[in-house]
Protein backbone atom coordinates (compact mmCIF):
# COMPACT_ATOMS: atom_id res chain seq x y z
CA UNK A 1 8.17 144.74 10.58
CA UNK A 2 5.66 142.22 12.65
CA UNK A 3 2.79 143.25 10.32
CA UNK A 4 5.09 142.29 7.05
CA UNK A 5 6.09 139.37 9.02
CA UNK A 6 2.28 137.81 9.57
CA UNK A 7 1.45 138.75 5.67
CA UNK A 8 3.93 136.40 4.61
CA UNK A 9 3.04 132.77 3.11
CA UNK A 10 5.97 131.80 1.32
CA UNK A 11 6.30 128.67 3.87
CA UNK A 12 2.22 128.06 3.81
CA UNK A 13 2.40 125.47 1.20
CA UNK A 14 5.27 123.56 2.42
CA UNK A 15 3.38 123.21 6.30
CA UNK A 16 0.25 122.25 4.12
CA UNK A 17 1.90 119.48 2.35
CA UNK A 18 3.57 118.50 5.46
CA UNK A 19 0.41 118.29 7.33
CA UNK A 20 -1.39 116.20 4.34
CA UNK A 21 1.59 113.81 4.72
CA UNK A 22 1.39 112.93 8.00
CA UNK A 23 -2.27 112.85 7.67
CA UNK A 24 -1.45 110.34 5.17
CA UNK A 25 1.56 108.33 6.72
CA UNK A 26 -0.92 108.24 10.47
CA UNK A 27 -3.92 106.57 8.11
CA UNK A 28 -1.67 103.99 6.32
CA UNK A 29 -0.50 102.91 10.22
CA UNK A 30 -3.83 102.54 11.40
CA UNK A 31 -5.11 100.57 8.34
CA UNK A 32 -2.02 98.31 8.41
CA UNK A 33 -2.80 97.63 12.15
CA UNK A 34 -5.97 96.62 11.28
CA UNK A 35 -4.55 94.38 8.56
CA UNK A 36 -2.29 92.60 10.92
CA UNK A 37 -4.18 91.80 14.00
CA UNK A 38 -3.27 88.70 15.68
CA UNK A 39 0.08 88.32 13.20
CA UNK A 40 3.10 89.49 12.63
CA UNK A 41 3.86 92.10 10.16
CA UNK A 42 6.17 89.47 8.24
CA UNK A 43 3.54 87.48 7.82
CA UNK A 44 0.70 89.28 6.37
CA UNK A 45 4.10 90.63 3.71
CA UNK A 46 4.66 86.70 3.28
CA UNK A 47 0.58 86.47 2.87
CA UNK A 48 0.80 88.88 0.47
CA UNK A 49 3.28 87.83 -1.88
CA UNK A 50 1.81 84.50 -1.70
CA UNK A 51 -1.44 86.07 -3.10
CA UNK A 52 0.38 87.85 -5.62
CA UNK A 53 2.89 85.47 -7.22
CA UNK A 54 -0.54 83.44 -8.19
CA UNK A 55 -0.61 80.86 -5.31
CA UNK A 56 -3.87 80.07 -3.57
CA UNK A 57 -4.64 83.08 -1.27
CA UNK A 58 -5.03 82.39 2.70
């Protein structure tokens, strides 16, 4: 029964794509960090949207 038990990977892809994603998720935290040093997160959104509804960037 332990031997059958190790053989099975029917949960190896779900772990995978859970690691992947928090791979992911722990990158996109860092690089927003890095974004917003010395400001608030509000900010660099309102910094943002400025550059994107056509306004003169900052």
């Amino acid at each position: 029964m332990f031997k059958s038990f190790l053989k099975d990977e029917s949960g190896a892809q779900v772990v995978e794509y859970a690691l992947i994603i928090a791979v992911v998720s722990i990158a996109l935290v860092i690089a927003l960090q890095v974004l917003t040093t010395g400001t608030s997160f509000s900010s660099f959104i309102s910094r943002v949207a400025t550059c994107l509804s056509g306004s003169t960037c900052v």
